[in-house]
PDB file of N, CA and C in Angstrom:
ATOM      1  N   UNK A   1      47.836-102.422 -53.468  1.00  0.00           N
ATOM      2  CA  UNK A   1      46.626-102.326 -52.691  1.00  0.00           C
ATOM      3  C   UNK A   1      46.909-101.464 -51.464  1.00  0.00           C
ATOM      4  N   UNK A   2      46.094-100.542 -51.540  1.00  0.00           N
ATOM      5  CA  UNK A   2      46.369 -99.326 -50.111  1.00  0.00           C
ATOM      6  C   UNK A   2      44.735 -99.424 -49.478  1.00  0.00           C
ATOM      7  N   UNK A   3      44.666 -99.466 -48.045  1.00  0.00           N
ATOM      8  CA  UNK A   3      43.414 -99.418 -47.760  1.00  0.00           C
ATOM      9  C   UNK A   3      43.668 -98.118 -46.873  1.00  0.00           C
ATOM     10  N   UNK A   4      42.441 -97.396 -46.709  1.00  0.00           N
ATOM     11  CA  UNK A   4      42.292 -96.508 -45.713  1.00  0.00           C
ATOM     12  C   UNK A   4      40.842 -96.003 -44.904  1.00  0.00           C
ATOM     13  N   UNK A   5      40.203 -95.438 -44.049  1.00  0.00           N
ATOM     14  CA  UNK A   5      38.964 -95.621 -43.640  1.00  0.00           C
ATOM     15  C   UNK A   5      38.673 -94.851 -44.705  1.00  0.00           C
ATOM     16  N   UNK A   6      36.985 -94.944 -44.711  1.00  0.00           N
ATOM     17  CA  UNK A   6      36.527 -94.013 -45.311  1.00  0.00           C
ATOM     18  C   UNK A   6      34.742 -93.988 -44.302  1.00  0.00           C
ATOM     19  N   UNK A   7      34.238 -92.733 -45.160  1.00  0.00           N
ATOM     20  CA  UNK A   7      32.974 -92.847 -44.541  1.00  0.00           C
ATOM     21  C   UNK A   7      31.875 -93.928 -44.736  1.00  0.00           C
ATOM     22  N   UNK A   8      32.317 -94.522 -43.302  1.00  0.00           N
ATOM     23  CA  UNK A   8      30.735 -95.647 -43.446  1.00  0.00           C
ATOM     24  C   UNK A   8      32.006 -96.808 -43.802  1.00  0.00           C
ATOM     25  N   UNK A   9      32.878 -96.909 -44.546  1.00  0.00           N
ATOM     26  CA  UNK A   9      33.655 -98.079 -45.732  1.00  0.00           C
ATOM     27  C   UNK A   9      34.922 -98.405 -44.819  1.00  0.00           C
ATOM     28  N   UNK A  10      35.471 -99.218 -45.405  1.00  0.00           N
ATOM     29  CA  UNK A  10      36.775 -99.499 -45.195  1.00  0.00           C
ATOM     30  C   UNK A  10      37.278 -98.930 -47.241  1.00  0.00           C
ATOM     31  N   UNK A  11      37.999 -98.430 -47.399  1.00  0.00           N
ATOM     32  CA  UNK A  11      38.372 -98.196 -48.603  1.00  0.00           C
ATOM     33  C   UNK A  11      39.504 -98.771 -49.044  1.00  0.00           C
ATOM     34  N   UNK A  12      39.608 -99.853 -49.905  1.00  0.00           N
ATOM     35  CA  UNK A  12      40.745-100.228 -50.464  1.00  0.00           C
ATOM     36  C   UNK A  12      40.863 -99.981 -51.869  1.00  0.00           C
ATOM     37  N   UNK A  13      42.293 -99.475 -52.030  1.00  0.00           N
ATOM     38  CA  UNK A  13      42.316 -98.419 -53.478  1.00  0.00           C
ATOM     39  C   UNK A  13      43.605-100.209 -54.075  1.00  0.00           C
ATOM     40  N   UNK A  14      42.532-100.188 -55.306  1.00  0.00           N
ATOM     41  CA  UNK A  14      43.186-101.386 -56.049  1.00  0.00           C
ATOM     42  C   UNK A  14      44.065-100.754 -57.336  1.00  0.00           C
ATOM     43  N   UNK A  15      45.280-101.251 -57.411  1.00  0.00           N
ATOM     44  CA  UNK A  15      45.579-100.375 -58.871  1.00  0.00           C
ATOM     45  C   UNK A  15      46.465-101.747 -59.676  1.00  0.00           C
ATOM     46  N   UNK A  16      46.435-102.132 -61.165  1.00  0.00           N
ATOM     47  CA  UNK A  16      47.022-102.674 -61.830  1.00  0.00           C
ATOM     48  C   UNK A  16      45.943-103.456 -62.568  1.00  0.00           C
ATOM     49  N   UNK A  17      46.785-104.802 -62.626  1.00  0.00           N
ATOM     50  CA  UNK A  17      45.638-105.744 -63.638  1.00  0.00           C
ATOM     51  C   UNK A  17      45.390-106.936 -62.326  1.00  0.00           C
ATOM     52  N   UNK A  18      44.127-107.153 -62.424  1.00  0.00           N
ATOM     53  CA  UNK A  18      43.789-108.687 -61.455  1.00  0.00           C
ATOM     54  C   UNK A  18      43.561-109.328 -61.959  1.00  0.00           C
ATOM     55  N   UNK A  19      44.490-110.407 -62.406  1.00  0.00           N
ATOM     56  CA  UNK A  19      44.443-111.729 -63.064  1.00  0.00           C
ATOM     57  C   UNK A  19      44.901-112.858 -62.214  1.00  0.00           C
ATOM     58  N   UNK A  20      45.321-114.161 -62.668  1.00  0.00           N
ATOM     59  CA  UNK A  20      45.577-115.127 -61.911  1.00  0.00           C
ATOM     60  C   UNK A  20      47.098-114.726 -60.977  1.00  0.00           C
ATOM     61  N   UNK A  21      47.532-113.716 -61.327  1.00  0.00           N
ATOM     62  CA  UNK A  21      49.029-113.568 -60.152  1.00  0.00           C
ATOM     63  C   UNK A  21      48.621-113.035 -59.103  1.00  0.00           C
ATOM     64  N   UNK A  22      48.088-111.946 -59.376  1.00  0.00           N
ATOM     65  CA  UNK A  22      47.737-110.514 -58.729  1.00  0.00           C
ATOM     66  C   UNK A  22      46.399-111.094 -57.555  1.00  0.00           C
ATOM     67  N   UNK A  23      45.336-112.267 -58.500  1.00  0.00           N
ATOM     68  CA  UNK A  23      44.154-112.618 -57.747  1.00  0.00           C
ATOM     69  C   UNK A  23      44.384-113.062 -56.299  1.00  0.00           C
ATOM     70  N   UNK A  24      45.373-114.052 -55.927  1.00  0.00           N
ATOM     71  CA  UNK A  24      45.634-114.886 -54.705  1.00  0.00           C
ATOM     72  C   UNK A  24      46.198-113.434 -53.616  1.00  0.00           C
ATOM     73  N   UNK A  25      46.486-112.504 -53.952  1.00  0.00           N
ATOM     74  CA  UNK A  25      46.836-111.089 -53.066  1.00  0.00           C
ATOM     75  C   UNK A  25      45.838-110.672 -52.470  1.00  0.00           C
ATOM     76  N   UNK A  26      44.930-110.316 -53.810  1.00  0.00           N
ATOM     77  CA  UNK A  26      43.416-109.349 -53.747  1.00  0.00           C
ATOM     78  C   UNK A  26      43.151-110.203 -52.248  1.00  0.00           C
ATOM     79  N   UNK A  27      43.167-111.427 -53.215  1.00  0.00           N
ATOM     80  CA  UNK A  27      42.268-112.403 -52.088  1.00  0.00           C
ATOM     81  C   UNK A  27      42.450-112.147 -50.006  1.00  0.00           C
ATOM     82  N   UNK A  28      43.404-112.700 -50.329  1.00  0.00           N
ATOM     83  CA  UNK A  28      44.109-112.392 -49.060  1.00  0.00           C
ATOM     84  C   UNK A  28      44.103-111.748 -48.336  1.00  0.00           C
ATOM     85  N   UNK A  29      44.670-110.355 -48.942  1.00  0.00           N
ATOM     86  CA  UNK A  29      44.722-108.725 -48.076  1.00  0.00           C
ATOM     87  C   UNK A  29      42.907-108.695 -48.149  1.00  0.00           C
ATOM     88  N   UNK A  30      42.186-108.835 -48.574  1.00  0.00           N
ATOM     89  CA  UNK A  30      40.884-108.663 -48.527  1.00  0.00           C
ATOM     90  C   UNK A  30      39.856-109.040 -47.185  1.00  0.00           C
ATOM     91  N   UNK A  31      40.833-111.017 -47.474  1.00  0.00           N
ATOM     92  CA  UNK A  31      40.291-111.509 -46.231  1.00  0.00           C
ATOM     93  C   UNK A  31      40.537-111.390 -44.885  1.00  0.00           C
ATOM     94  N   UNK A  32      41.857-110.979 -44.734  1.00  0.00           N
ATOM     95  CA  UNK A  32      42.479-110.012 -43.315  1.00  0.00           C
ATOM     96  C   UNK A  32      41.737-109.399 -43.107  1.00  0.00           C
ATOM     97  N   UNK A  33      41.698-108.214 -43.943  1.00  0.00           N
ATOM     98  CA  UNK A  33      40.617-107.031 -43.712  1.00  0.00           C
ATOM     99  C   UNK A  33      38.884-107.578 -42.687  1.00  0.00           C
ATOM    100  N   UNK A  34      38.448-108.950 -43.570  1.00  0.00           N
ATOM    101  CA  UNK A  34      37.046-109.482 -42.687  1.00  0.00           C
ATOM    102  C   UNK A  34      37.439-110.040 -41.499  1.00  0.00           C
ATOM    103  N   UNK A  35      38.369-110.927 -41.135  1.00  0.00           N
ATOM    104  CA  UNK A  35      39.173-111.195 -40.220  1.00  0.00           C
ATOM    105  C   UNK A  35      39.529-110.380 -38.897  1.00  0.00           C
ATOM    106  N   UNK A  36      39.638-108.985 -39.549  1.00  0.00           N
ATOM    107  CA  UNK A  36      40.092-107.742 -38.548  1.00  0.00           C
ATOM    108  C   UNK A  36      38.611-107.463 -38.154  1.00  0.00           C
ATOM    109  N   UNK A  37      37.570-107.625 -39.025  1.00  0.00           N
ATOM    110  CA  UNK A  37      36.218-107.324 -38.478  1.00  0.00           C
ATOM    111  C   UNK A  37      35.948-106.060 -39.284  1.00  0.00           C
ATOM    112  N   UNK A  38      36.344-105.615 -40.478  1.00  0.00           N
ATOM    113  CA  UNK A  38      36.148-104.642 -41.251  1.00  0.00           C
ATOM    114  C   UNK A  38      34.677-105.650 -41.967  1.00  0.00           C
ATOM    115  N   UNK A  39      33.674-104.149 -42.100  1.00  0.00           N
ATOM    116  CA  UNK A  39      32.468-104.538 -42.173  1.00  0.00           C
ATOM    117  C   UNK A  39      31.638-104.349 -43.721  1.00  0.00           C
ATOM    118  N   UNK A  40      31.899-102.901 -43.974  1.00  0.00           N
ATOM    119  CA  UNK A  40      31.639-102.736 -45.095  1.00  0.00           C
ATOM    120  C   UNK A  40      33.086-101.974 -45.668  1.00  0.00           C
ATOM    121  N   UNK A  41      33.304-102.712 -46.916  1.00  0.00           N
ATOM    122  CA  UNK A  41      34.481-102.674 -47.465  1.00  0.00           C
ATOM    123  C   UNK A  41      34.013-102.367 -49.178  1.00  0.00           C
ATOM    124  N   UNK A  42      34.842-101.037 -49.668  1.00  0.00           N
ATOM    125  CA  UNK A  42      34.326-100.770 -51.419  1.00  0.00           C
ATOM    126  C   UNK A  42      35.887-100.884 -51.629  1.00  0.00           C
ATOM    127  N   UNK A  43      35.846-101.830 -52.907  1.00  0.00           N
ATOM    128  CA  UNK A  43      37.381-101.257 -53.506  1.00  0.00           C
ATOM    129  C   UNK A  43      37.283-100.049 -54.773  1.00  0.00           C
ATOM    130  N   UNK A  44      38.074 -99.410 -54.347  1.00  0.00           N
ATOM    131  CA  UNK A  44      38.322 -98.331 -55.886  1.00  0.00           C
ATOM    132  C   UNK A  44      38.781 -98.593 -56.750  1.00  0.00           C
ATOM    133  N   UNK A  45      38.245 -98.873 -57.906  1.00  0.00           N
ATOM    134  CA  UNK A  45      39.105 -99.958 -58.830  1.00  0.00           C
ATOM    135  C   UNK A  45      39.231 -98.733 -60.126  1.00  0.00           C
ATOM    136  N   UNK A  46      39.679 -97.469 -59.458  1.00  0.00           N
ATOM    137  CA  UNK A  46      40.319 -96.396 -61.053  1.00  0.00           C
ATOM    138  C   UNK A  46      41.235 -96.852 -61.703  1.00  0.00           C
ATOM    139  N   UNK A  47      41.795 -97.636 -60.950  1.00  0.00           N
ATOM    140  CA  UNK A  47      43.006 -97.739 -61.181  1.00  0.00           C
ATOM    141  C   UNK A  47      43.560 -99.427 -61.841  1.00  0.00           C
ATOM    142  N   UNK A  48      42.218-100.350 -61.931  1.00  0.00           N
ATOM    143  CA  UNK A  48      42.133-101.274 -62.580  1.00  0.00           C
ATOM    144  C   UNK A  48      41.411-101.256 -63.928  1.00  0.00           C
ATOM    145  N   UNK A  49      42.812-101.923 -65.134  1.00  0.00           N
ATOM    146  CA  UNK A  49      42.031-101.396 -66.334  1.00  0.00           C
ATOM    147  C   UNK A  49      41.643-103.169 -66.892  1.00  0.00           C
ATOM    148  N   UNK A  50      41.706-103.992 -66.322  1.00  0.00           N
ATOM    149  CA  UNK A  50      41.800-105.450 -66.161  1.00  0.00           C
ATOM    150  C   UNK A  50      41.636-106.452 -65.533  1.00  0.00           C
ATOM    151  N   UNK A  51      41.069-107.047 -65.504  1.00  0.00           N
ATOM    152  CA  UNK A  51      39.920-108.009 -64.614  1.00  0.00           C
ATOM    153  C   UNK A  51      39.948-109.306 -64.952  1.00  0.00           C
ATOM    154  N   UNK A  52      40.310-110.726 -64.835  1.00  0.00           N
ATOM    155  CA  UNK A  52      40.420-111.950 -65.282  1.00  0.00           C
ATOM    156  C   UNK A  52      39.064-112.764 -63.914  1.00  0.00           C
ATOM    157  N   UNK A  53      39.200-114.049 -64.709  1.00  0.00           N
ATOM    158  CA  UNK A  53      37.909-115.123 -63.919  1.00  0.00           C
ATOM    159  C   UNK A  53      38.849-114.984 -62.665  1.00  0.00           C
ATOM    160  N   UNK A  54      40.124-115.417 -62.877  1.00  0.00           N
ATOM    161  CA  UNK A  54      40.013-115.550 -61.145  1.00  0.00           C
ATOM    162  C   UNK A  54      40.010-114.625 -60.194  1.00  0.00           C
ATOM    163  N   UNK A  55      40.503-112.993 -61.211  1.00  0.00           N
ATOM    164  CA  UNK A  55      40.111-112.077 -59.849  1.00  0.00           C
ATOM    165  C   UNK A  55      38.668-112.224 -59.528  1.00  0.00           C
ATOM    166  N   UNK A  56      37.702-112.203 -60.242  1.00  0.00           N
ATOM    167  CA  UNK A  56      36.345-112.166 -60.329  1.00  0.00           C
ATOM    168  C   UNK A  56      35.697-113.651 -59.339  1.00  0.00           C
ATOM    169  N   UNK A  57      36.754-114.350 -58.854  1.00  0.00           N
ATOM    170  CA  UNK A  57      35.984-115.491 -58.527  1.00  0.00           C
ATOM    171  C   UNK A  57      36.974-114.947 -56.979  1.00  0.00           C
ATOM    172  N   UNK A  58      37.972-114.155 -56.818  1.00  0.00           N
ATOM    173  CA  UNK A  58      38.333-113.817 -55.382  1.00  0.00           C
ATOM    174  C   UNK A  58      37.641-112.942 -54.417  1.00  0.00           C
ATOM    175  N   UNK A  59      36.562-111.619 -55.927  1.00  0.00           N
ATOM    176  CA  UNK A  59      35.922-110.881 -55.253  1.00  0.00           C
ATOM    177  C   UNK A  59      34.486-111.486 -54.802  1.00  0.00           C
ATOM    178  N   UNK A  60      34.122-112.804 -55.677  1.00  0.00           N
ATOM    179  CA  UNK A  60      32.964-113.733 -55.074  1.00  0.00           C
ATOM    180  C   UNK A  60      33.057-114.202 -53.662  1.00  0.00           C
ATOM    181  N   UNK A  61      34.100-114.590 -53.683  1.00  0.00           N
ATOM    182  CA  UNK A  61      34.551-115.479 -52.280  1.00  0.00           C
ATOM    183  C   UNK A  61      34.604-114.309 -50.989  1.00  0.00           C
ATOM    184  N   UNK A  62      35.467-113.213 -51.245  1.00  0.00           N
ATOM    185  CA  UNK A  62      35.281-111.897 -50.488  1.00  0.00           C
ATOM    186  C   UNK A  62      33.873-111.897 -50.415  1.00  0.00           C
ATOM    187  N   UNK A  63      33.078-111.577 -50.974  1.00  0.00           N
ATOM    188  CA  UNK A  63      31.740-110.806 -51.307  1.00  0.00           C
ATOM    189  C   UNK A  63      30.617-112.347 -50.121  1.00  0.00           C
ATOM    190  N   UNK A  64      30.678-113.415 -50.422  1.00  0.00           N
ATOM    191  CA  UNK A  64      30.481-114.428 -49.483  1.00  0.00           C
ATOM    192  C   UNK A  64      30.770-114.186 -48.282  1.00  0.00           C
ATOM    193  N   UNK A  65      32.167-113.960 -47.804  1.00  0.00           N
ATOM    194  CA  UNK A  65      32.756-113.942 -46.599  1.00  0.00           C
ATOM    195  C   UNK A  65      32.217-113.147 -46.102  1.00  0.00           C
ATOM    196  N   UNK A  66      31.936-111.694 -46.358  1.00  0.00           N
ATOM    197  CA  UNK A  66      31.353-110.100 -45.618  1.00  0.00           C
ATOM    198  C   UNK A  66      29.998-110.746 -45.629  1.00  0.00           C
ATOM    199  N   UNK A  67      29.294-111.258 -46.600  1.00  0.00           N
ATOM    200  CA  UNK A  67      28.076-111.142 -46.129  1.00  0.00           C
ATOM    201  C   UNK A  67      27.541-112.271 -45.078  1.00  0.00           C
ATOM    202  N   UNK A  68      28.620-113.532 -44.900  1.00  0.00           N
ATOM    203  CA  UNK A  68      28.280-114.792 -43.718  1.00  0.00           C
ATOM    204  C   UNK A  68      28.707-113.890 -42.453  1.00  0.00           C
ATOM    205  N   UNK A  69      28.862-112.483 -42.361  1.00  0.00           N
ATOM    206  CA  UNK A  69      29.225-111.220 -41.001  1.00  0.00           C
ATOM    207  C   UNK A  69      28.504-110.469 -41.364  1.00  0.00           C
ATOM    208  N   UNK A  70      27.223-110.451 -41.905  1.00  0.00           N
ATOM    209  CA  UNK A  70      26.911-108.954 -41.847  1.00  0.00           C
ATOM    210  C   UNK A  70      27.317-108.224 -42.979  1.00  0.00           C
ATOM    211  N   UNK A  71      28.026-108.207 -43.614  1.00  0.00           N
ATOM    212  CA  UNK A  71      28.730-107.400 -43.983  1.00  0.00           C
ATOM    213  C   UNK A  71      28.511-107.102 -45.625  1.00  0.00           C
ATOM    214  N   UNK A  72      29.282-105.805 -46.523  1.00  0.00           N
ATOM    215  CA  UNK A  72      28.619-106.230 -47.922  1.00  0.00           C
ATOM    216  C   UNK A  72      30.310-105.561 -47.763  1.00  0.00           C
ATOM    217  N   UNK A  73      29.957-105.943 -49.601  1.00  0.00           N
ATOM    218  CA  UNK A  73      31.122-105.555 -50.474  1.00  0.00           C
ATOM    219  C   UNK A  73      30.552-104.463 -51.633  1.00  0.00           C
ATOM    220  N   UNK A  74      31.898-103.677 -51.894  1.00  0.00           N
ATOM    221  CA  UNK A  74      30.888-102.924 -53.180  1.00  0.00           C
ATOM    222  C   UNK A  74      32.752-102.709 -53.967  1.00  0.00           C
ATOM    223  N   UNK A  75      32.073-102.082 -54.845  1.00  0.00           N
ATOM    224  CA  UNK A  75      32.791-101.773 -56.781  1.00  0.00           C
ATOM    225  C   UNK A  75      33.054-100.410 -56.514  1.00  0.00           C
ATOM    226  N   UNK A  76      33.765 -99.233 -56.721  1.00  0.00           N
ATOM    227  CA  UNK A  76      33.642 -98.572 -57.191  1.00  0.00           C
ATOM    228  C   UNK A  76      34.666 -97.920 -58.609  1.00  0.00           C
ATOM    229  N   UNK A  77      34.353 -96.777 -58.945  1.00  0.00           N
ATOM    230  CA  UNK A  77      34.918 -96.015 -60.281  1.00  0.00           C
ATOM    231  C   UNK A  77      35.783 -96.649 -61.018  1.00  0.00           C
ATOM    232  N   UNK A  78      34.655 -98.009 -61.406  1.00  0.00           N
ATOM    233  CA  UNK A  78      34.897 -99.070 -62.544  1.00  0.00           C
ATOM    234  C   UNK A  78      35.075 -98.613 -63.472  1.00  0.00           C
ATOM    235  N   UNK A  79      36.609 -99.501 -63.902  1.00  0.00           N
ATOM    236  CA  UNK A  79      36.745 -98.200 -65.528  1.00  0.00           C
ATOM    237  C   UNK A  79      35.991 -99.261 -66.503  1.00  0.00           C
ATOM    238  N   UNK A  80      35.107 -98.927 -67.685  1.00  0.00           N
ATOM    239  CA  UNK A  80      34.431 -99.705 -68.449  1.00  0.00           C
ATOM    240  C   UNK A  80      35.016-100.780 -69.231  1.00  0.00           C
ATOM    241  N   UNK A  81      36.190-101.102 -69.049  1.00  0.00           N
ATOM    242  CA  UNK A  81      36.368-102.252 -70.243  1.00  0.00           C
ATOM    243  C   UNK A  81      36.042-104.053 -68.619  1.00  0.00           C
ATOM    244  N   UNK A  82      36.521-103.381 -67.126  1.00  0.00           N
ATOM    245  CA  UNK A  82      36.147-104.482 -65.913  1.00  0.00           C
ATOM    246  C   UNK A  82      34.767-104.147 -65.746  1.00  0.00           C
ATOM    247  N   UNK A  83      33.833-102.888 -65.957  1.00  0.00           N
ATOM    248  CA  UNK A  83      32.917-102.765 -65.593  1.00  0.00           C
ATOM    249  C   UNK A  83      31.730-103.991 -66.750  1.00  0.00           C
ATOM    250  N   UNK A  84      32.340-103.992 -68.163  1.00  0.00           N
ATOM    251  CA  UNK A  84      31.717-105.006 -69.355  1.00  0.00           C
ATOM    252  C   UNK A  84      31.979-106.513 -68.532  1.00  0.00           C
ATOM    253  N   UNK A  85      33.280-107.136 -67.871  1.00  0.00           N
ATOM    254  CA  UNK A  85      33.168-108.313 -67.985  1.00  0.00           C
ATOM    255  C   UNK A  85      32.547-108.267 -66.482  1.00  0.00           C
ATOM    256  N   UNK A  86      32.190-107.701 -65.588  1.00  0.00           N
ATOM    257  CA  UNK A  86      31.365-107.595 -64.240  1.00  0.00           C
ATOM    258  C   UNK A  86      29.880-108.052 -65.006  1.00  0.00           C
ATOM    259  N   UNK A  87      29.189-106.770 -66.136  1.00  0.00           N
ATOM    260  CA  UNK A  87      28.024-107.325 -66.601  1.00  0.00           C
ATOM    261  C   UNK A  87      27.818-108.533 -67.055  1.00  0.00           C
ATOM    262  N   UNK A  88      28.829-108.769 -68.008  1.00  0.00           N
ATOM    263  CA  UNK A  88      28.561-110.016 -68.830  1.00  0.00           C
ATOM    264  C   UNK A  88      28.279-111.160 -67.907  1.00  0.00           C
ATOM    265  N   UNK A  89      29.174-111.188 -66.819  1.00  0.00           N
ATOM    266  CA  UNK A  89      28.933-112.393 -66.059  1.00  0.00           C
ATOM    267  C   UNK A  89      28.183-112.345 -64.387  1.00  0.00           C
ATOM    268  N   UNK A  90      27.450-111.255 -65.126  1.00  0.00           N
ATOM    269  CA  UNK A  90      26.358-110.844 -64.050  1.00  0.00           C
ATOM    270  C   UNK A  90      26.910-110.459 -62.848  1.00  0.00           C
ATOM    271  N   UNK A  91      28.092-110.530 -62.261  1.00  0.00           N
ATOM    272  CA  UNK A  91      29.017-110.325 -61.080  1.00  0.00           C
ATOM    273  C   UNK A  91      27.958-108.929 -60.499  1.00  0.00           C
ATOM    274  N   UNK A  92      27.699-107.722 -61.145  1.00  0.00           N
ATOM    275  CA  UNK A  92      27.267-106.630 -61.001  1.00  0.00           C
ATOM    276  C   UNK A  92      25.678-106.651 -60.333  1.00  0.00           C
ATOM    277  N   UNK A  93      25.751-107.700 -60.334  1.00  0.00           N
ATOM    278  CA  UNK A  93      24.005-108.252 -60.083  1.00  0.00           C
ATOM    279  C   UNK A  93      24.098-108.082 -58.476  1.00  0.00           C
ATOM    280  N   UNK A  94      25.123-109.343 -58.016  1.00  0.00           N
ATOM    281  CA  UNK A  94      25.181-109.736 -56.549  1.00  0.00           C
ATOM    282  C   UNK A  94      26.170-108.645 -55.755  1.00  0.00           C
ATOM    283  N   UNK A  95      27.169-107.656 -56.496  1.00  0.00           N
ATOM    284  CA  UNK A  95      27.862-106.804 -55.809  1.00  0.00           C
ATOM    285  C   UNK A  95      27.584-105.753 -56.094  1.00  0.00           C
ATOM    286  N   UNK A  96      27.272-104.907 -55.065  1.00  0.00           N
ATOM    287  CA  UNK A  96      26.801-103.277 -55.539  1.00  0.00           C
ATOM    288  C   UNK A  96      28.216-102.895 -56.099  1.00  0.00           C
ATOM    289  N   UNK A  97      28.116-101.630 -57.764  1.00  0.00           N
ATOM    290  CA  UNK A  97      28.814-101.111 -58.352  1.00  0.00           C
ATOM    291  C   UNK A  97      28.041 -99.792 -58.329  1.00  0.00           C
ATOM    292  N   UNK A  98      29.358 -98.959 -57.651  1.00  0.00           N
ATOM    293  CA  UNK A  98      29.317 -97.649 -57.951  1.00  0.00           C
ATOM    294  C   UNK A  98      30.275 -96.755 -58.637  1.00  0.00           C
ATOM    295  N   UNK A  99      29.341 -95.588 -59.448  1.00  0.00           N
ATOM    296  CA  UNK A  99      30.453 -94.743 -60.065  1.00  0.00           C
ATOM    297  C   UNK A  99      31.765 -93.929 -59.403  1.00  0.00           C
ATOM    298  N   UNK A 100      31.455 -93.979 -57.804  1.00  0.00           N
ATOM    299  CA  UNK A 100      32.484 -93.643 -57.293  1.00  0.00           C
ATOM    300  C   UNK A 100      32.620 -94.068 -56.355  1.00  0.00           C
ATOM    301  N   UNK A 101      33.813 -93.548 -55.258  1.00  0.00           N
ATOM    302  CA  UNK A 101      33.866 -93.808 -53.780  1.00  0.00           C
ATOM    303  C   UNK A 101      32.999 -93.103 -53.055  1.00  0.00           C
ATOM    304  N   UNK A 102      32.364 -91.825 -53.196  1.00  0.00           N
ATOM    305  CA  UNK A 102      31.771 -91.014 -52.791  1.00  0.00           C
ATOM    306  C   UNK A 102      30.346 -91.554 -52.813  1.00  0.00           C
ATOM    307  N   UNK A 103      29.967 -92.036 -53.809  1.00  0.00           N
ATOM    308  CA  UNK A 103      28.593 -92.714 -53.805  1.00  0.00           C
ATOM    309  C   UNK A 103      28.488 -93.727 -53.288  1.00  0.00           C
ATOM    310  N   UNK A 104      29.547 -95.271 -52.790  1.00  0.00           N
ATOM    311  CA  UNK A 104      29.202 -96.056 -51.832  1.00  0.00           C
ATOM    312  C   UNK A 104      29.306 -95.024 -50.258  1.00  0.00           C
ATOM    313  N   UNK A 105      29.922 -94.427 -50.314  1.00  0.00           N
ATOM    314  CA  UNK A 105      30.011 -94.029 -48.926  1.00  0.00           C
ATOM    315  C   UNK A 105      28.629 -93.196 -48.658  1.00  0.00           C
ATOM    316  N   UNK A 106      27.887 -92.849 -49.701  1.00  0.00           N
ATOM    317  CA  UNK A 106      26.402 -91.835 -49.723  1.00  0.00           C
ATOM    318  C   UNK A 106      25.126 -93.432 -49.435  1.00  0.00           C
ATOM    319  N   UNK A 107      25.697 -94.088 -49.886  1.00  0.00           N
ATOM    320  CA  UNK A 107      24.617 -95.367 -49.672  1.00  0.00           C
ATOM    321  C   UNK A 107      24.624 -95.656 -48.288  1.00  0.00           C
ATOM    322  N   UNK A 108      25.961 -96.114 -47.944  1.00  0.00           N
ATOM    323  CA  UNK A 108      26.210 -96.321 -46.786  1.00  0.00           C
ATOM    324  C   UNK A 108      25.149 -95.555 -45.529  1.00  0.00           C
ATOM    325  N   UNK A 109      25.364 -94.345 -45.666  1.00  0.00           N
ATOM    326  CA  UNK A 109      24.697 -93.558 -44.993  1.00  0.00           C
ATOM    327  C   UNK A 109      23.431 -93.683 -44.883  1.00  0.00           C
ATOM    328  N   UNK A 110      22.750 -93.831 -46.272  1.00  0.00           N
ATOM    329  CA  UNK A 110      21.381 -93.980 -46.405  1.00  0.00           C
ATOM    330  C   UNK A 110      20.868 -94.974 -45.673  1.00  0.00           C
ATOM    331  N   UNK A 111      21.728 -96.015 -45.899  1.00  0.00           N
ATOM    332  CA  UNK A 111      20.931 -97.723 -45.506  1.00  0.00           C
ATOM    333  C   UNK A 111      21.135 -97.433 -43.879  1.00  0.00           C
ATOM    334  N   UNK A 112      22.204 -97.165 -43.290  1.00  0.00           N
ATOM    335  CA  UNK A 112      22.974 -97.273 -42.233  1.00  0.00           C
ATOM    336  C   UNK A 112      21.948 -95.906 -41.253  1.00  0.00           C
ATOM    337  N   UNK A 113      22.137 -94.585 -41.697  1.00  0.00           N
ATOM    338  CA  UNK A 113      21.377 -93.260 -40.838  1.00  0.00           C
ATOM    339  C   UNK A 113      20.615 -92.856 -41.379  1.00  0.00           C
ATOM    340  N   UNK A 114      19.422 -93.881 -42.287  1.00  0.00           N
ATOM    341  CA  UNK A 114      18.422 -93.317 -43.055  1.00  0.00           C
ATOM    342  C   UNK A 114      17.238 -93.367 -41.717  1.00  0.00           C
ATOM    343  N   UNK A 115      16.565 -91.797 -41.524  1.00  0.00           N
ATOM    344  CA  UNK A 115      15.371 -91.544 -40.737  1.00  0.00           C
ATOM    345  C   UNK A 115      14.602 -91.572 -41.229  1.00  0.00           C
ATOM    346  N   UNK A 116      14.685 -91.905 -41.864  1.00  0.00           N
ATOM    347  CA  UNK A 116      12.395 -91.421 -43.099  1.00  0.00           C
ATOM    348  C   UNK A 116      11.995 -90.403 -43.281  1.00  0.00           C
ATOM    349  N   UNK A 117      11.679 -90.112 -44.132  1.00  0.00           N
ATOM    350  CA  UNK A 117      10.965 -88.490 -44.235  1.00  0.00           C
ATOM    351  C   UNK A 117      11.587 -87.352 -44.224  1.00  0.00           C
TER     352      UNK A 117
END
């Protein structure tokens, strides 16, 4: 797990499998991050080809935490075999998923320095 700023984001670049070893980390380094007062946070998950219930129940608890601050969580450049078990169990519903890093950071903007018109 490498985090670095990004526009609008806090960017944390996730790489391996998140299952029950790997989950109690995610968790953790995640919740520092809300702790430090990091606000809006996307992980890049290119680099995750594997996804288990309990990572999926660490990015719930994350995804809770940012938003009891303000705050959201987002998905990005989900490779499709985590992006299937996100749908199946609706996860994709309550956390914005994007095709990239570039596109949460384009939302960001929108919601955040959108003028109208």
């Amino acid at each position: 797990m490498s985090v670095r700023a990004g526009r609008g984001w806090t960017v944390v670049e996730v790489r391996g499998e998140l299952d029950m070893a790997t989950a109690p980390q995610l968790r953790d380094g995640l919740q520092q991050l809300v702790d430090a007062g990091d606000r809006q946070v996307v992980l890049d998950m290119a680099g995750v080809g594997f996804l288990d219930s309990s990572a999926l129940g660490a990015l719930v608890l994350i995804f809770k935490s940012l938003r009891e601050v303000g705050g959201r969580l987002g998905l990005a450049s989900v490779q499709p075999a985590v992006r299937s078990v996100l749908r199946v169990t609706s996860v994709d519903r309550v956390i914005d998923v994007y095709d990239t890093v570039q596109a949460a950071e384009a939302d960001v903007q929108s919601v955040d320095g959108a003028t109208g018109g």
